[in-house]
C-alpha atoms as a PDB file:
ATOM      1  CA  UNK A   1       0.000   0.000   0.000  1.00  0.00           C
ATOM      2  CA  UNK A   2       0.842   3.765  -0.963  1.00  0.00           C
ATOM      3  CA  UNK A   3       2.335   5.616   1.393  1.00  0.00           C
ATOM      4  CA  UNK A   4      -0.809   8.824   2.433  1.00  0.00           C
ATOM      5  CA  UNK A   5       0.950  12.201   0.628  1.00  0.00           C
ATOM      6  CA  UNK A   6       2.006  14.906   3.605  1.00  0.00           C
ATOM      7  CA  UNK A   7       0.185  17.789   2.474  1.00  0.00           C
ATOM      8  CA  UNK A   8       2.570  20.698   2.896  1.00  0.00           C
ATOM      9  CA  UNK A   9       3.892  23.658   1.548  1.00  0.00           C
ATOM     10  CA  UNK A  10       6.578  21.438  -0.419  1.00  0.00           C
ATOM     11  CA  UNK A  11       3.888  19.473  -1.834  1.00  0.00           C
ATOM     12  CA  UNK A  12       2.121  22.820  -3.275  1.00  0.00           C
ATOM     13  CA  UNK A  13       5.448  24.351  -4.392  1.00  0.00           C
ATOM     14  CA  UNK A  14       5.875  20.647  -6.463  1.00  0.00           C
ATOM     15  CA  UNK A  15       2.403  21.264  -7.592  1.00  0.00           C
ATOM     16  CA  UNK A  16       2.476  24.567  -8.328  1.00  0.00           C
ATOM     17  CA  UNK A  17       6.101  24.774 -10.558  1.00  0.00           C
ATOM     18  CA  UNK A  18       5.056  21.449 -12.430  1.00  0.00           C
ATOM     19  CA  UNK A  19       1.155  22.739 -13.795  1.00  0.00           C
ATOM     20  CA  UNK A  20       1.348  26.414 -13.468  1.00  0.00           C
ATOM     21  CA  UNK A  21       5.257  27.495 -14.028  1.00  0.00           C
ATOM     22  CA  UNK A  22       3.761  31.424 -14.070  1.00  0.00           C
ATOM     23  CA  UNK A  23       3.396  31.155 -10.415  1.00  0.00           C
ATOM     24  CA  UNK A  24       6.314  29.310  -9.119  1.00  0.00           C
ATOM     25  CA  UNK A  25       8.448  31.027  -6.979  1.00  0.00           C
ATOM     26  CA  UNK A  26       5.587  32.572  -4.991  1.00  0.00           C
ATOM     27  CA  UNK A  27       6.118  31.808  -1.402  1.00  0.00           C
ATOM     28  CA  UNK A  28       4.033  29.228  -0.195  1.00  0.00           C
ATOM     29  CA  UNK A  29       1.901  29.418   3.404  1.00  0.00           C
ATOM     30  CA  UNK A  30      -0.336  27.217   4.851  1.00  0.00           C
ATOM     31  CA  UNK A  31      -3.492  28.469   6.806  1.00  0.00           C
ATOM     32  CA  UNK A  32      -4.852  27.291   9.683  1.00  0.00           C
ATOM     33  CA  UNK A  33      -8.553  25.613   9.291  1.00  0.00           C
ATOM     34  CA  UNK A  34     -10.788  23.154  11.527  1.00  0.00           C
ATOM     35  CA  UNK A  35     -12.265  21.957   8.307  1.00  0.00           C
ATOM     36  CA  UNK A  36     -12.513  18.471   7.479  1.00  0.00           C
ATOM     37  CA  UNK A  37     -12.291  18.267   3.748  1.00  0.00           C
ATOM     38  CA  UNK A  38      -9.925  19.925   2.540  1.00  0.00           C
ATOM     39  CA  UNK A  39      -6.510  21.482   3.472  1.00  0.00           C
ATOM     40  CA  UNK A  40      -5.648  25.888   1.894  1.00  0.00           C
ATOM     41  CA  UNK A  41      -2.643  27.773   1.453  1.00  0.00           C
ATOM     42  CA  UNK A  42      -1.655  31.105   0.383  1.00  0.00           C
ATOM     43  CA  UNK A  43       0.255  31.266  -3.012  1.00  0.00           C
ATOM     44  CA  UNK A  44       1.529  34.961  -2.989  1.00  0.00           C
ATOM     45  CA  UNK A  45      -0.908  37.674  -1.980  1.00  0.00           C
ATOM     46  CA  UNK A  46      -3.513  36.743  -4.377  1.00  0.00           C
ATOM     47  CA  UNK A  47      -4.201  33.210  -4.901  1.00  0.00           C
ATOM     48  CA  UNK A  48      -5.238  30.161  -2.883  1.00  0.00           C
ATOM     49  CA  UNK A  49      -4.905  26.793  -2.895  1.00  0.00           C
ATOM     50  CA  UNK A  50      -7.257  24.403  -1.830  1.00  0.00           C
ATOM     51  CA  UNK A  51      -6.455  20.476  -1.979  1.00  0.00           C
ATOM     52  CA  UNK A  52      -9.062  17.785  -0.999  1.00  0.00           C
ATOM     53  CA  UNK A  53      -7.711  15.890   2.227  1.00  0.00           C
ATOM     54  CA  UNK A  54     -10.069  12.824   2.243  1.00  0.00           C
ATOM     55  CA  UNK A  55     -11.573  10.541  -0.160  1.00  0.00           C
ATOM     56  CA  UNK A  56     -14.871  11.602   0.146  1.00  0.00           C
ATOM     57  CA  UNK A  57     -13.975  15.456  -0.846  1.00  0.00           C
ATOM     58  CA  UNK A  58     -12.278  13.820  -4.055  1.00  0.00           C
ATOM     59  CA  UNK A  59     -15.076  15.556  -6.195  1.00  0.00           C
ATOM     60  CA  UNK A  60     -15.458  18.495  -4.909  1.00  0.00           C
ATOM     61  CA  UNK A  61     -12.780  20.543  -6.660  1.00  0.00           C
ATOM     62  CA  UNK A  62     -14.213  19.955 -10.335  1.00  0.00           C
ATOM     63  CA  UNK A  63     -17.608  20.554  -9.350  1.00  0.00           C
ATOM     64  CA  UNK A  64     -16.692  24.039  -7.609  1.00  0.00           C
ATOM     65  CA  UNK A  65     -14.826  24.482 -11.022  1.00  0.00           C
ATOM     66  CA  UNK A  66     -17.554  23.949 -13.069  1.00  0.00           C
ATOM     67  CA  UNK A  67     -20.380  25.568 -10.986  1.00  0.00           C
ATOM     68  CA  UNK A  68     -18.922  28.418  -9.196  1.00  0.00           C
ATOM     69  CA  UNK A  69     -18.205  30.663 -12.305  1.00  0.00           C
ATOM     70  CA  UNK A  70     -21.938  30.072 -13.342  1.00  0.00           C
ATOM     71  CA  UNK A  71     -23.398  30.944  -9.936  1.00  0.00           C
ATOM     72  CA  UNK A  72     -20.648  33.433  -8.476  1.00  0.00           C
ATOM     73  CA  UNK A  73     -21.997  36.982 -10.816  1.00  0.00           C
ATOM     74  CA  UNK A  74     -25.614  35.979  -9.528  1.00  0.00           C
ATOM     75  CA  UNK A  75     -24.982  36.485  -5.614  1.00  0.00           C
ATOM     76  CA  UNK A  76     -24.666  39.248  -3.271  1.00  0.00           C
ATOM     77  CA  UNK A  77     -21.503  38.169  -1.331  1.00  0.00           C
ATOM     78  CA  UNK A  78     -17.973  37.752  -2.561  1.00  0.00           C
ATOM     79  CA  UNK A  79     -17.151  33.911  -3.188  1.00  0.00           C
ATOM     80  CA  UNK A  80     -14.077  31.993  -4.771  1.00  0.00           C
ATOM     81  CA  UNK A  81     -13.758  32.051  -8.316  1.00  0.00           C
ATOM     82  CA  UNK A  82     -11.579  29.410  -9.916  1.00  0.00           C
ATOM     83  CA  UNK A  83      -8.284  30.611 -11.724  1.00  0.00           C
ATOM     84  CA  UNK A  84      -6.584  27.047 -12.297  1.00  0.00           C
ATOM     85  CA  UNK A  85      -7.282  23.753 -12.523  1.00  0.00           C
ATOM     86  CA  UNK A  86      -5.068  21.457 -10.990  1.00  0.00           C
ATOM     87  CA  UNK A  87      -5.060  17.952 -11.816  1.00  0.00           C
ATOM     88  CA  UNK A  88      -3.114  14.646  -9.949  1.00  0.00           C
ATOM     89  CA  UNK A  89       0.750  14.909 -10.455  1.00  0.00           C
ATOM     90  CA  UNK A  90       3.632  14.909  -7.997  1.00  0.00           C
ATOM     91  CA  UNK A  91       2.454  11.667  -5.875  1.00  0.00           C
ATOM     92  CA  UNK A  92      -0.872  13.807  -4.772  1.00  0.00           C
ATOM     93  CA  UNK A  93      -3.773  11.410  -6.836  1.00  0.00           C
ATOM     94  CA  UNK A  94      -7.046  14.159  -6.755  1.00  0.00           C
ATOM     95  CA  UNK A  95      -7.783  16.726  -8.369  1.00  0.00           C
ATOM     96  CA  UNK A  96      -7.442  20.275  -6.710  1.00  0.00           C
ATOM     97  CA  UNK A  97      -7.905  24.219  -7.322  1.00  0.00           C
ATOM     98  CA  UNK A  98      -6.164  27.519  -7.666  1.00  0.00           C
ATOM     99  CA  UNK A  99      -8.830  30.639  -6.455  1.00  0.00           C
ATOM    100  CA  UNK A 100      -8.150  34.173  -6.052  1.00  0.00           C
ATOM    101  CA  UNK A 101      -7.924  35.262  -2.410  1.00  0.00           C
ATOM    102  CA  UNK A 102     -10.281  36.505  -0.619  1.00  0.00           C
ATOM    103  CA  UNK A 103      -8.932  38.856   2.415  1.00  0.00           C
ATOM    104  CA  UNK A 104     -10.795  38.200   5.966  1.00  0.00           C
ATOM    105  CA  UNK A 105     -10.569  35.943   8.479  1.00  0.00           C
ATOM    106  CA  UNK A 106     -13.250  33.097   9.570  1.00  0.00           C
ATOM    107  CA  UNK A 107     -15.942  33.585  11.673  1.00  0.00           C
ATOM    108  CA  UNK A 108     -14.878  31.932  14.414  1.00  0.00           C
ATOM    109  CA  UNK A 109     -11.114  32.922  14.396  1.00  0.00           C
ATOM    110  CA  UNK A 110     -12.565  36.961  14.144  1.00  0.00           C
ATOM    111  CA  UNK A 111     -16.242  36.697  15.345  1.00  0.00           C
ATOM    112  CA  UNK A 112     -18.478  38.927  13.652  1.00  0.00           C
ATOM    113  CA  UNK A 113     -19.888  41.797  15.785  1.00  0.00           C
ATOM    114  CA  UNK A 114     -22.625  43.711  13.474  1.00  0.00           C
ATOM    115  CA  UNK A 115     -24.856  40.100  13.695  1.00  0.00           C
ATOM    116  CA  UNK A 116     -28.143  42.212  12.857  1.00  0.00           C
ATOM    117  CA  UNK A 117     -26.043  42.923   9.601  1.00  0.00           C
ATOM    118  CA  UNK A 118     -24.896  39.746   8.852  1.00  0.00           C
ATOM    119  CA  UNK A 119     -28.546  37.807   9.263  1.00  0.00           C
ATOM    120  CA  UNK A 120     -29.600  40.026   6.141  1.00  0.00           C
ATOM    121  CA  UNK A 121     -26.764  39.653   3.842  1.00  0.00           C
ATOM    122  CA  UNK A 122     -26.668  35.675   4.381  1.00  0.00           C
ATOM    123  CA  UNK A 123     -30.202  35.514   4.305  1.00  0.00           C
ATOM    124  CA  UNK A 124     -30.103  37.769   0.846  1.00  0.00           C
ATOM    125  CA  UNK A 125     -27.090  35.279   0.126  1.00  0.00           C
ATOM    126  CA  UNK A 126     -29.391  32.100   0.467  1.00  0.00           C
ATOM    127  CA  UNK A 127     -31.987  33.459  -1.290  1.00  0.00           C
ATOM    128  CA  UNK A 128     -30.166  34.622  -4.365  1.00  0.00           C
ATOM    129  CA  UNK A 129     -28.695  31.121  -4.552  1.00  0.00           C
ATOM    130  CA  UNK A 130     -31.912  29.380  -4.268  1.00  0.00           C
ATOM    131  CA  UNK A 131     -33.267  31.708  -6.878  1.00  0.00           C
ATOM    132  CA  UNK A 132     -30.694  30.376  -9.615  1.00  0.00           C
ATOM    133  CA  UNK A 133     -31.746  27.620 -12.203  1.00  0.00           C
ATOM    134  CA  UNK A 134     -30.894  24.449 -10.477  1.00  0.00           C
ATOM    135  CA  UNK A 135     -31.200  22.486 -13.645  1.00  0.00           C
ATOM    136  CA  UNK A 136     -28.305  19.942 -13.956  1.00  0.00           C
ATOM    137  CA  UNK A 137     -27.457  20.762 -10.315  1.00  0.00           C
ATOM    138  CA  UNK A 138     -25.343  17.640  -8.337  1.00  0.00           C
ATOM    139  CA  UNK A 139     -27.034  16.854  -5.272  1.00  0.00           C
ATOM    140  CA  UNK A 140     -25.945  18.477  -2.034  1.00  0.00           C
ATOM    141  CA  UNK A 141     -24.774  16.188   0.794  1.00  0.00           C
ATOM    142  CA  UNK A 142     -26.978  17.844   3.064  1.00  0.00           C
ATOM    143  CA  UNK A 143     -29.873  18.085   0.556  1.00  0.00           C
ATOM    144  CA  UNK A 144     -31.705  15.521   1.419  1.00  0.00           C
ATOM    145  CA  UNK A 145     -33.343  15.048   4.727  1.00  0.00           C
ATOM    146  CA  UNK A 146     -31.452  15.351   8.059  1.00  0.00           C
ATOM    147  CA  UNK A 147     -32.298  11.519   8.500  1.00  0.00           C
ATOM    148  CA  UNK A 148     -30.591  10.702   5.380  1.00  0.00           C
ATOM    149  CA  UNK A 149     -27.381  12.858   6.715  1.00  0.00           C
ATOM    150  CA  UNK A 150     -27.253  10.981  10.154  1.00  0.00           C
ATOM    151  CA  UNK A 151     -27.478   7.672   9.504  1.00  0.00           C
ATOM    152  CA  UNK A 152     -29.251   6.805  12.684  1.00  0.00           C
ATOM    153  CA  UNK A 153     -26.104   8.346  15.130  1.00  0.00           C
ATOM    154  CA  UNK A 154     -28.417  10.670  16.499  1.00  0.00           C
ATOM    155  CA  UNK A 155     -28.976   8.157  18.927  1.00  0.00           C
ATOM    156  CA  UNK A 156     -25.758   7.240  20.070  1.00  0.00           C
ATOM    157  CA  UNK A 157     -25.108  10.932  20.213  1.00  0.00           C
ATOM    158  CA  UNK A 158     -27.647  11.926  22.522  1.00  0.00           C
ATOM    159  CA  UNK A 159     -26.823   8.762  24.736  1.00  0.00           C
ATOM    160  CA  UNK A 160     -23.444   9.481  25.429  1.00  0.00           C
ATOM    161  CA  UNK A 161     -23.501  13.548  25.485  1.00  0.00           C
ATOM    162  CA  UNK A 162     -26.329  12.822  27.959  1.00  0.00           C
ATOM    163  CA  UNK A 163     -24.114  10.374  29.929  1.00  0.00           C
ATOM    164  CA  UNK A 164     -21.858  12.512  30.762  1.00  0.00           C
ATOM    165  CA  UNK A 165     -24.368  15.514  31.483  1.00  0.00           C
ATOM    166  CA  UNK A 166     -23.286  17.331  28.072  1.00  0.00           C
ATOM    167  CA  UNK A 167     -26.877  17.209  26.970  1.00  0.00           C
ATOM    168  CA  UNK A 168     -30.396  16.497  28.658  1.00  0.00           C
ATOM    169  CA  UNK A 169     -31.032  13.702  26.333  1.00  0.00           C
ATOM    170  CA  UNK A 170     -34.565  13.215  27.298  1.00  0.00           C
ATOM    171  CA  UNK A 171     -35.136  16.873  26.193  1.00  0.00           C
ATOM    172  CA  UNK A 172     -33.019  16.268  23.378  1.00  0.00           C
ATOM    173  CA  UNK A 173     -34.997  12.833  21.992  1.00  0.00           C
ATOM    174  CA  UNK A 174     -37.983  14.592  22.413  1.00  0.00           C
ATOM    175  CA  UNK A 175     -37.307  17.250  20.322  1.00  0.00           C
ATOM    176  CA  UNK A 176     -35.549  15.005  17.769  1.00  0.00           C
ATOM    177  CA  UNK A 177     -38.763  12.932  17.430  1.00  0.00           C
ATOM    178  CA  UNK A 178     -40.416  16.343  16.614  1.00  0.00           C
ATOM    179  CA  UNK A 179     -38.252  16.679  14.023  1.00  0.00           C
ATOM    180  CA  UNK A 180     -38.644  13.465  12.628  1.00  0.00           C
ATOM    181  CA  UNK A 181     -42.761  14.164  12.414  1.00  0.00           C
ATOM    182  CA  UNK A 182     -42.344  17.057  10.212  1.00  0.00           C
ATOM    183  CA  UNK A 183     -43.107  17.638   7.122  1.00  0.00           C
ATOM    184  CA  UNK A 184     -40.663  17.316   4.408  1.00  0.00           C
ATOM    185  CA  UNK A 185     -39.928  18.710   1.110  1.00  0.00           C
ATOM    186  CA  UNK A 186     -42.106  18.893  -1.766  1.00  0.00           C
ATOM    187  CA  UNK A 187     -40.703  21.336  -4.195  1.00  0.00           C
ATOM    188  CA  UNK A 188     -38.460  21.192  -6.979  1.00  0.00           C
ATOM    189  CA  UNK A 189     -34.826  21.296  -5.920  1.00  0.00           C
ATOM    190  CA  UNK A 190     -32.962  24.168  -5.329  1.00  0.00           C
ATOM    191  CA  UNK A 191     -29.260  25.423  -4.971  1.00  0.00           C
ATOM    192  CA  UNK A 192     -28.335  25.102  -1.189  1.00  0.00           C
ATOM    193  CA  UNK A 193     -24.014  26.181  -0.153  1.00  0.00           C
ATOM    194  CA  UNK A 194     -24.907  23.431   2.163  1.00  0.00           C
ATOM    195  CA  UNK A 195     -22.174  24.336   4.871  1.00  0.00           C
ATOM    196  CA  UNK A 196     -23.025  27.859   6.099  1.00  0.00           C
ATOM    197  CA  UNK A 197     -21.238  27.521   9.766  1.00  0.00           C
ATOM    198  CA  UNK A 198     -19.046  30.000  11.096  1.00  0.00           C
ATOM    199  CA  UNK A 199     -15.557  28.452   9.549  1.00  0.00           C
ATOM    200  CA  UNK A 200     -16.714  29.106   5.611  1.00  0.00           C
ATOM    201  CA  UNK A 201     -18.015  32.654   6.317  1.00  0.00           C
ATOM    202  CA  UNK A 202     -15.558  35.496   6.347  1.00  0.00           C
ATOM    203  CA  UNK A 203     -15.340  38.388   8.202  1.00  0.00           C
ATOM    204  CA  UNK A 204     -13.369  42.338   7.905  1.00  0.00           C
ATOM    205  CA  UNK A 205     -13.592  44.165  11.165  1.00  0.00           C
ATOM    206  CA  UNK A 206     -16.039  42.297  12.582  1.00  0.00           C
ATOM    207  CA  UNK A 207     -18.556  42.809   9.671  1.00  0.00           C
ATOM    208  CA  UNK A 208     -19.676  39.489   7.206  1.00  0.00           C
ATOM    209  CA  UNK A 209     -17.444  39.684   4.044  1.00  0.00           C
ATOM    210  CA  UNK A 210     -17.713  36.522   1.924  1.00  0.00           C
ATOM    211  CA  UNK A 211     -18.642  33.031   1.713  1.00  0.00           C
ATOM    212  CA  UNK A 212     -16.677  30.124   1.182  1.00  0.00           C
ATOM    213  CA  UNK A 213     -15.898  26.613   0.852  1.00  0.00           C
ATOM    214  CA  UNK A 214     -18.358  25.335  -1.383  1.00  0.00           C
ATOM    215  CA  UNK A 215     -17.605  21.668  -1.306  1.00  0.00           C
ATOM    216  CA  UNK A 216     -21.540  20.915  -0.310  1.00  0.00           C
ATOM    217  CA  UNK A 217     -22.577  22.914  -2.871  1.00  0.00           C
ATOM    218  CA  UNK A 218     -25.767  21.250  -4.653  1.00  0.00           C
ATOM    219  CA  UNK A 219     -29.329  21.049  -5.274  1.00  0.00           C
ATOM    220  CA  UNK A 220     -32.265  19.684  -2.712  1.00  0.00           C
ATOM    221  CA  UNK A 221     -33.847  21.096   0.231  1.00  0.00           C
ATOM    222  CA  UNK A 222     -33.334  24.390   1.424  1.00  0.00           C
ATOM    223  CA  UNK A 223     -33.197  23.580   5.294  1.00  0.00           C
ATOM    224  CA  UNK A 224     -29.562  22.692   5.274  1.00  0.00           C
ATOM    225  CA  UNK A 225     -28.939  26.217   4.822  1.00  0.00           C
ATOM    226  CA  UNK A 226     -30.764  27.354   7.422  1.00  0.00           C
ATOM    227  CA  UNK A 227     -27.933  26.666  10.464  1.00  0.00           C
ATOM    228  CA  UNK A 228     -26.254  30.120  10.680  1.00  0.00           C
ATOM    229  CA  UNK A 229     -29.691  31.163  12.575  1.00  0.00           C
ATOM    230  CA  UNK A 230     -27.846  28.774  15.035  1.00  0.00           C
ATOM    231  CA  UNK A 231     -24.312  28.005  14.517  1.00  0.00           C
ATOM    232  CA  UNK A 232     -24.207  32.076  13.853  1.00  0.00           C
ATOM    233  CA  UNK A 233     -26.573  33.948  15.282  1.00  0.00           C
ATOM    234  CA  UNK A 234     -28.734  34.822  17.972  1.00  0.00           C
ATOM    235  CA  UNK A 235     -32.335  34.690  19.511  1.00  0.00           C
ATOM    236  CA  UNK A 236     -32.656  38.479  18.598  1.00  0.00           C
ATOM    237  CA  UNK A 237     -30.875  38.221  15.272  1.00  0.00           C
ATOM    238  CA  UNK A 238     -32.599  34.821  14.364  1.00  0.00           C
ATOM    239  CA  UNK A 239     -35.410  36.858  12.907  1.00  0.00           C
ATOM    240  CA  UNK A 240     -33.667  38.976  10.234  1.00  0.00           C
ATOM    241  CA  UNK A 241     -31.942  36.103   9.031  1.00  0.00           C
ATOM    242  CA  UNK A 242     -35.033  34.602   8.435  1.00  0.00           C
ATOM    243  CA  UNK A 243     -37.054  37.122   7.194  1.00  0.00           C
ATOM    244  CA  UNK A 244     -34.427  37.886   4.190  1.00  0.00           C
ATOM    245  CA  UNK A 245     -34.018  34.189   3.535  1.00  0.00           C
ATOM    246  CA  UNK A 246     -37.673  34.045   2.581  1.00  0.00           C
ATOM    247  CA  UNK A 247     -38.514  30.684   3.645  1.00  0.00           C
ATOM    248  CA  UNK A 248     -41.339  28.977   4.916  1.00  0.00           C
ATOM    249  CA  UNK A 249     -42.426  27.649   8.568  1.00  0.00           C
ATOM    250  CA  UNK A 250     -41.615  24.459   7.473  1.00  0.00           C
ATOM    251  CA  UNK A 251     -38.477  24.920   5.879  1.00  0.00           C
ATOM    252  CA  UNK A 252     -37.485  27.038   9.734  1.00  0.00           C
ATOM    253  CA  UNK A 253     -38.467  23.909  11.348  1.00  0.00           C
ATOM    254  CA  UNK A 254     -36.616  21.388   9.263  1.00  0.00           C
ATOM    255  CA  UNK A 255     -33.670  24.011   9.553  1.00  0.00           C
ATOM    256  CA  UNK A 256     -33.561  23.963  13.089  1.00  0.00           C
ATOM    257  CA  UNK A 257     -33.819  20.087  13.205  1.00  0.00           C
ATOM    258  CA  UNK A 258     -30.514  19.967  11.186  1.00  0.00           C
ATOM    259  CA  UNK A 259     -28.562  22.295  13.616  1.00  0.00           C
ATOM    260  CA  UNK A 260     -29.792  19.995  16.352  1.00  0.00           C
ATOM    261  CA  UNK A 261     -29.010  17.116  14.898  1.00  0.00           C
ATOM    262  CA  UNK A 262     -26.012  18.348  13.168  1.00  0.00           C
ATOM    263  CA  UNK A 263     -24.463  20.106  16.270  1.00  0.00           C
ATOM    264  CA  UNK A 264     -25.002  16.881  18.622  1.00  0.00           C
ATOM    265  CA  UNK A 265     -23.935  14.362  16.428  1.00  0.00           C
ATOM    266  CA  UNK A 266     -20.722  16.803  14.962  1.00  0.00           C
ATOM    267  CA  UNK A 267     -19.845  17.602  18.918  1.00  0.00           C
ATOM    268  CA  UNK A 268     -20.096  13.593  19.857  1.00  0.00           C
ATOM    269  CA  UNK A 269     -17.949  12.989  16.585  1.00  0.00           C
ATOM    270  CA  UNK A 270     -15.563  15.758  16.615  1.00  0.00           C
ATOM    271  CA  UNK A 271     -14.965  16.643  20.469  1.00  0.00           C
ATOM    272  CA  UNK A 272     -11.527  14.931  21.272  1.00  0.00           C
ATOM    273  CA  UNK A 273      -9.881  15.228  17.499  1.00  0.00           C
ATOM    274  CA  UNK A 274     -11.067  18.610  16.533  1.00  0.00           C
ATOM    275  CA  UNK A 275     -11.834  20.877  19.607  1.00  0.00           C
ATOM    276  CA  UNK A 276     -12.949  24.149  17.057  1.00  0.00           C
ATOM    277  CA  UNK A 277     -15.462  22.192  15.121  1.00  0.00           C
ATOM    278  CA  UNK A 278     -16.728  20.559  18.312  1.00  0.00           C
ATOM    279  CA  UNK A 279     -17.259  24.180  19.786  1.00  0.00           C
ATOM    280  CA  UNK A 280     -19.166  25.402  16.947  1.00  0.00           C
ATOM    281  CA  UNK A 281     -21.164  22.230  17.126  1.00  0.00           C
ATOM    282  CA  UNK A 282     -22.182  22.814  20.973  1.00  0.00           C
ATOM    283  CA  UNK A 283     -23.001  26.254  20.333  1.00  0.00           C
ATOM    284  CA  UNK A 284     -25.266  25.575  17.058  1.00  0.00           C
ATOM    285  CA  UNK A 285     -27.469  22.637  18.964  1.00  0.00           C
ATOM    286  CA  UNK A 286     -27.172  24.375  22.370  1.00  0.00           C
ATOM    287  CA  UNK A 287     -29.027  27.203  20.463  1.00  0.00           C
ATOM    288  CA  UNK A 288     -31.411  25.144  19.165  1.00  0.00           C
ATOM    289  CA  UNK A 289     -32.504  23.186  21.955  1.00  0.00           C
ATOM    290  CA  UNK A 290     -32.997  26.119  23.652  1.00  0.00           C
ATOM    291  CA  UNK A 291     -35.833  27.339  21.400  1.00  0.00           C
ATOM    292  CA  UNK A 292     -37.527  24.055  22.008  1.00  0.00           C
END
C-alpha cells in the first residue's frame, strides 16, 4: 500500500512549478482551518490553494470548477472564483484548485460583531442562490433530509452527550422525534451552499465579508442552509436572518432540526480530534434546543 501524501507547503510548491510554471516562486503558506475536507494555502498575496484531504472530498474541486463561475456573478456576497485547474501529479492522486484570495478571516477565528447585519446579507445570500436555475445541479450532501445525513447516530449521540451531562437527552430525543414528524420537502430542488457555519463565512472588522468553501454545494432542500440562525446567530438576530431568507415555517423547522441534529452528532464525533469544530457544534445545537 501507498504511502498517504504529507500535504505541505513542499507538496504545493511541487504542484504549483510542475502545472502552473507562471506562479512558481511565490512563497508558499499554509493556513490554519478546523475543516474536514480539505486542506488551503496562500500562493503569494492573491491566490489560494485548496487540496481535498479525504476521499470523500475527491469531487469536490471539479464541481466548484464547473459551478462556481456560473453561480458566483448571480450572488450578493464575494465567493471563490476558480483561476486554475489542478489535476493529480507529484504523488498527490485528486484533483485540486487555484482561487483568487479573498482577504478576511473566519468567523470563528474573528467573530463577527454587526450580527443584525450579517442575518440580512446571508439571508439575501441564500436566497439569491436558491433563486438560480438548479437544472443539472449535483445533489448536495446535506440536501436531502437530516435523517438521510445521520445515519441513525443521532442516537448514540444523545446517549453518550447525555451520559456525561453534556446534553439532557430526554429533552433532546424529544425534540428530535419532533423533528422526525415534520413535514418534508415537496418542491423542486434548489441550490443550497450546504455548509453555512461560522468556519466558511468570512469576516473584515467584525462585519460578514464573503462566503466560502463550497464543497456541499448542490441542489435539494433548502433547510440545510438554514444553520447560521444557530451556529451564527442569535435569539434576537434569528429573525432577520429569516425574514431575508424568505422561507417557509416548514423549511425554519426542518432548519432547526438539522442544527440539532447536526451540532449533537458533529460535537459527539468531533470533540476529542477537533476541539474548534466541536465548539461550533455545541453552540449551534445548544441554540437550538434552547428554542424548544
Amino acid at each position: 500500500m501507498a504511502s498517504p501524501v504529507t500535504l505541505d507547503t513542499a507538496l504545493v510548491s511541487r504542484l504549483i512549478a510542475a502545472q502552473f510554471p507562471e506562479w512558481a516562486g511565490l512563497p508558499v503558506r499554509e493556513v490554519d482551518s478546523a475543516g474536514t475536507d480539505n486542506a488551503m494555502f496562500r500562493l503569494g498575496d492573491e491566490f489560494a490553494v485548496r487540496l481535498p484531504k479525504a476521499e470523500w472530498s475527491t469531487g469536490q474541486a471539479e464541481k466548484e470548477q464547473r459551478w462556481l463561475p456560473r453561480l458566483a456573478p448571480h450572488l450578493p456576497l464575494p465567493v471563490p472564483v476558480p483561476l486554475g485547474r489542478g489535476v493529480p501529479g507529484e504523488g498527490f492522486d485528486r484533483p485540486w484548485s487555484v482561487y483568487g484570495w479573498l482577504d478576511g478571516a473566519d468567523a470563528f477565528t474573528d467573530p463577527i460583531t454587526d450580527l443584525a447585519d450579517a442575518a440580512v446579507q446571508l439571508g439575501r445570500f441564500g436566497a439569491a442562490l436558491r433563486a438560480l436555475d438548479a437544472s443539472g445541479g449535483p445533489a448536495s450532501f446535506r440536501g436531502g433530509s437530516v435523517t438521510e445525513w445521520e445515519k441513525g447516530a443521532m442516537a448514540g449521540a444523545i446517549r453518550d452527550l447525555g451520559a456525561d451531562g453534556t446534553v439532557d437527552a430526554e429533552l433532546a430525543t424529544r425534540e428530535w422525534e419532533s423533528v422526525l414528524a415534520l413535514p418534508q420537502w415537496d418542491s423542486g430542488p434548489v441550490w443550497v451552499h450546504g455548509d453555512l457555519l461560522p468556519g466558511n463565512v468570512l469576516t473584515r472588522d467584525g462585519r460578514l465579508s464573503a462566503v466560502i468553501d463550497f464543497g456541499g454545494l448542490g441542489v435539494g432542500d433548502p433547510a440545510c442552509d438554514m444553520m447560521p440562525g444557530w451556529s451564527l446567530l442569535t435569539a434576537e438576530t434569528r429573525p432577520l436572518f429569516r425574514k431575508a431568507a424568505r422561507v417557509d415555517d416548514a423549511t425554519w423547522a426542518r432548519g432547526r432540526g438539522w442544527a440539532l441534529c447536526w451540532g449533537l452528532v458533529t460535537e459527539h464525533y468531533y470533540r476529542v480530534t477537533n476541539p474548534v469544530l466541536a465548539a461550533v457544534a455545541h453552540r449551534t445545537w445548544s441554540e437550538a434546543l434552547a428554542e424548544y
